[in-house]
N, C-alpha and C. Protein backbone atom coordinates (compact mmCIF):
# COMPACT_ATOMS: atom_id res chain seq x y z
N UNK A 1 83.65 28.25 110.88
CA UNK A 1 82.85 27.15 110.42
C UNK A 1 81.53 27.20 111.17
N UNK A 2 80.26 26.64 110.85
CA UNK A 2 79.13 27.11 110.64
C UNK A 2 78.41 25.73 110.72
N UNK A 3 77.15 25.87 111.33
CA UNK A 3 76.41 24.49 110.85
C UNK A 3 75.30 25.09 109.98
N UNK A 4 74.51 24.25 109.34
CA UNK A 4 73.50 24.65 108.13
C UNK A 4 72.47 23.44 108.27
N UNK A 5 71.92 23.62 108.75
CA UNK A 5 70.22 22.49 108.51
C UNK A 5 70.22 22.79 107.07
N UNK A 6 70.04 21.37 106.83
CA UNK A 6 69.23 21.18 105.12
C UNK A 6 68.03 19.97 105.66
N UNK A 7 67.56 19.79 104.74
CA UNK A 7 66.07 18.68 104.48
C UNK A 7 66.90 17.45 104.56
N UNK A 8 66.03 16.47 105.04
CA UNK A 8 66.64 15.46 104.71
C UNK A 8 66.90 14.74 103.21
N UNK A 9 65.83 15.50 102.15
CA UNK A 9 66.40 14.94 101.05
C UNK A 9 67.47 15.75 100.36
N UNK A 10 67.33 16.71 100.46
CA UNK A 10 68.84 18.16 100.29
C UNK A 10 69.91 16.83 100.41
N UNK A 11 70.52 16.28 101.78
CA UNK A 11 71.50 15.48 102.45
C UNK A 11 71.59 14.22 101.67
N UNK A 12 70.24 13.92 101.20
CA UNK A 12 70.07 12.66 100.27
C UNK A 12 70.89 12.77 99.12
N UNK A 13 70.59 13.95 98.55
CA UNK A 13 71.12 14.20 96.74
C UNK A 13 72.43 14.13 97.15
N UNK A 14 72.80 15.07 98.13
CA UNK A 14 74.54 15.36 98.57
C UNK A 14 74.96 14.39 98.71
N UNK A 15 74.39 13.16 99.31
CA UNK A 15 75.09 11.99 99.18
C UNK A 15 75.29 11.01 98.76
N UNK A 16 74.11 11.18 97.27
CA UNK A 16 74.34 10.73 96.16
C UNK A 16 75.48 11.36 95.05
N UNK A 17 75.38 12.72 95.02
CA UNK A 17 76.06 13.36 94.18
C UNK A 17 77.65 13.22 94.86
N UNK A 18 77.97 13.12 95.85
CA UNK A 18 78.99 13.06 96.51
C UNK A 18 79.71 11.66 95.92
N UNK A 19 78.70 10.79 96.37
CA UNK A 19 79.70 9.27 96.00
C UNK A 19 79.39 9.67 94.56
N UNK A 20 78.88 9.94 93.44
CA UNK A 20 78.95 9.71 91.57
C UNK A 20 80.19 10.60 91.75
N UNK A 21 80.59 11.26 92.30
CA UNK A 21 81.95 12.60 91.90
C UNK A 21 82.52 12.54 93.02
N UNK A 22 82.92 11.63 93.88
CA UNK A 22 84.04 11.08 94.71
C UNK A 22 84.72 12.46 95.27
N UNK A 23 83.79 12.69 96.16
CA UNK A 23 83.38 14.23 96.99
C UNK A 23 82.99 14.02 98.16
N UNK A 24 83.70 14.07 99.40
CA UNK A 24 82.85 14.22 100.21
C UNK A 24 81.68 14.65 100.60
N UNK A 25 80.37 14.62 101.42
CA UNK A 25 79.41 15.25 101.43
C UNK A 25 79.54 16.47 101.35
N UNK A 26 80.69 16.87 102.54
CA UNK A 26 80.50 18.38 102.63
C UNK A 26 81.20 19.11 101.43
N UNK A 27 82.27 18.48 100.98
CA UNK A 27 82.83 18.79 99.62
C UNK A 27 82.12 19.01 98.54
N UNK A 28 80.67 18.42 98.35
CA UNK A 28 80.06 18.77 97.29
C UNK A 28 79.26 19.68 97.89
N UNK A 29 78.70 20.13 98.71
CA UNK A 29 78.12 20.78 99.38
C UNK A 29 78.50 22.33 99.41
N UNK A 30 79.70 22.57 99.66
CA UNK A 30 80.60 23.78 99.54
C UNK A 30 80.56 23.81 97.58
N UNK A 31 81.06 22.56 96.99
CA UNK A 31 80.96 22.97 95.01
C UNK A 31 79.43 23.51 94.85
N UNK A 32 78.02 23.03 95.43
CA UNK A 32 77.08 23.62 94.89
C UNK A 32 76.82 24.81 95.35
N UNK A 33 77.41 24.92 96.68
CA UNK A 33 76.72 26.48 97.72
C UNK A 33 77.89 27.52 96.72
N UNK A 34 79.23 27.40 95.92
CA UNK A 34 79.95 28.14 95.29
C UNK A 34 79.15 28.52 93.62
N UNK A 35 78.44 27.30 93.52
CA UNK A 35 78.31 27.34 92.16
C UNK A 35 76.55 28.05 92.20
N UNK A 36 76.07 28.18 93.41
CA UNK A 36 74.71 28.86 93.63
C UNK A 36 75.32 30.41 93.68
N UNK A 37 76.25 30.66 94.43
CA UNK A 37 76.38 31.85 94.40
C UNK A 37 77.01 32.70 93.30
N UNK A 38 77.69 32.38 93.01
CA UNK A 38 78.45 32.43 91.60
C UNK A 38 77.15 32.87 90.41
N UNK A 39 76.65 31.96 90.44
CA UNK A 39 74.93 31.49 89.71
C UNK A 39 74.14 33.09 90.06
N UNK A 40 74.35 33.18 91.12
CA UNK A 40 73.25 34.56 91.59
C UNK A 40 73.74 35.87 91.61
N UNK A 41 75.05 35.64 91.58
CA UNK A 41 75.93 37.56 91.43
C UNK A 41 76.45 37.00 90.33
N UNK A 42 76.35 36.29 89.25
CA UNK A 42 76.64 36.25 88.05
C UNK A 42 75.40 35.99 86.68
N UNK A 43 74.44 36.31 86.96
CA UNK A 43 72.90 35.38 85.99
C UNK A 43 73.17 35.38 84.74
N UNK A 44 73.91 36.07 84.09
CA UNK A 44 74.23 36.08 82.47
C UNK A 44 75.19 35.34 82.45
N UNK A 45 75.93 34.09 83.42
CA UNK A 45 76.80 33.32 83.10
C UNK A 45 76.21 31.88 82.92
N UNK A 46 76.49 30.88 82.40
CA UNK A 46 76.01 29.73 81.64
C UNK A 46 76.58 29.01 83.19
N UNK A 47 75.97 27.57 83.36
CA UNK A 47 76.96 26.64 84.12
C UNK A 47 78.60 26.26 83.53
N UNK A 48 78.70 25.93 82.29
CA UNK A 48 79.57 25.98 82.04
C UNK A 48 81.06 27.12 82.39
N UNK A 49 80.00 28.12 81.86
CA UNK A 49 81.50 29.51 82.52
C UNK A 49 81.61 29.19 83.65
N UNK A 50 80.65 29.32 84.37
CA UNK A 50 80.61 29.50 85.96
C UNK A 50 81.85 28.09 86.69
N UNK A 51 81.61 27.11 86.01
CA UNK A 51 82.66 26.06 86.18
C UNK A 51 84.07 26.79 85.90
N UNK A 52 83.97 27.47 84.90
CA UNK A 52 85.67 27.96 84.37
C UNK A 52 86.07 29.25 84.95
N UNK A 53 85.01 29.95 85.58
CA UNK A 53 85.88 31.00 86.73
C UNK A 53 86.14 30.17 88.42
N UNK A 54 85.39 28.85 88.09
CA UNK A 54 86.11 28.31 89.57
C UNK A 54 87.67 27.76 89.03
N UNK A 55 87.50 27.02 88.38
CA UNK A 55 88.75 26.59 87.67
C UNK A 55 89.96 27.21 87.67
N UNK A 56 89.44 28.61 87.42
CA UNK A 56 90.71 29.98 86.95
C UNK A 56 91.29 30.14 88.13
N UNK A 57 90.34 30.34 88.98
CA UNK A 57 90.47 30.84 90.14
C UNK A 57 91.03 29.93 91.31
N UNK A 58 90.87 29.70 92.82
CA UNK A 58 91.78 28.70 93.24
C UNK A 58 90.12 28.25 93.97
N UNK A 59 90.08 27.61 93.66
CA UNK A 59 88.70 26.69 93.49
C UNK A 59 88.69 26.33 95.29
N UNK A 60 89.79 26.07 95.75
CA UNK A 60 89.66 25.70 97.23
C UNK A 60 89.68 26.23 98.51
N UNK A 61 89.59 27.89 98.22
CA UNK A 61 89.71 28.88 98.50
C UNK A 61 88.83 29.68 98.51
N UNK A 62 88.48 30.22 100.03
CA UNK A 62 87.16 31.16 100.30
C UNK A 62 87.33 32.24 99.57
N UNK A 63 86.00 32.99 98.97
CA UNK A 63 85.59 34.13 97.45
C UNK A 63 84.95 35.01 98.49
N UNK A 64 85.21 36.18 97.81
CA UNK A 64 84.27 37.32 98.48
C UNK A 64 83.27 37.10 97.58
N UNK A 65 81.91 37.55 98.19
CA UNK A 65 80.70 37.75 97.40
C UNK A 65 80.86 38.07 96.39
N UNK A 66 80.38 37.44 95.15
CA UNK A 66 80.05 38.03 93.85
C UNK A 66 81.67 38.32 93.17
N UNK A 67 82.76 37.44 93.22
CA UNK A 67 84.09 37.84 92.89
C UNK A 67 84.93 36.46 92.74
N UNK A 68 85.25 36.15 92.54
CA UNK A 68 86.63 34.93 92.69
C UNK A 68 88.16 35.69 93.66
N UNK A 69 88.15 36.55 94.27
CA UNK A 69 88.79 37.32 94.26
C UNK A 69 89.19 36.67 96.08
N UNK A 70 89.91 36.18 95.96
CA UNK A 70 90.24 35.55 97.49
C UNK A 70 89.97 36.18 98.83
N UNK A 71 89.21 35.30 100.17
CA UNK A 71 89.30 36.13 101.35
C UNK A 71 90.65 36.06 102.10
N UNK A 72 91.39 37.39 102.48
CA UNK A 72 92.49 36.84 102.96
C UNK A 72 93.00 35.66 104.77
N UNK A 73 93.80 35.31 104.25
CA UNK A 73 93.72 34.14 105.26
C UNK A 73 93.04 34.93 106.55
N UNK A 74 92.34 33.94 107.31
CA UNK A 74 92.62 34.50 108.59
C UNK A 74 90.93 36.12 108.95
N UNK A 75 91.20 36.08 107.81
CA UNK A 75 90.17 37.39 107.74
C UNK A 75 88.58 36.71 107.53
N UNK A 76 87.44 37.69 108.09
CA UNK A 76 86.24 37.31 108.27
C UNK A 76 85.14 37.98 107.89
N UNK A 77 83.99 37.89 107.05
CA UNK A 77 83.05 38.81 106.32
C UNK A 77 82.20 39.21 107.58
N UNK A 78 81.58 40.35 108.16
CA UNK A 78 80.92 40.44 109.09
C UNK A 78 79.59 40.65 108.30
């Protein structure tokens, strides 16, 4: 686990978007940083798909780059 400076209005939206979708801050925070990346090793995918390979996949569960493809427990990207 990691800390991440954002802006203070970045923290603003998160904690607007957080309470409309009953998300913790950091909970939505981790759905957009998944759905940015997803977004960027995927560009020919719509938001919509991109929602339905989290879905498929185990949504609560750390992804290797550019994959849905699980990190295994315990294990660490250097």
């Amino acid at each position: 686990m990691g800390i991440v400076k954002i802006s203070d209005q970045m923290h603003e939206n998160l904690r607007l978007a957080s309470g409309a979708l009953s998300r913790s801050i950091n909970a939505q925070a981790e759905h957009w940083l998944r759905i940015g990346l997803l977004a960027e090793t995927n560009p020919d995918l719509r938001y919509s798909e991109l929602c339905q390979l989290l879905l498929r996949g185990n949504a609560n569960a750390p992804f290797k780059l550019g994959t849905l493809e699980p990190v295994a427990e315990g294990a660490h990207d250097a």
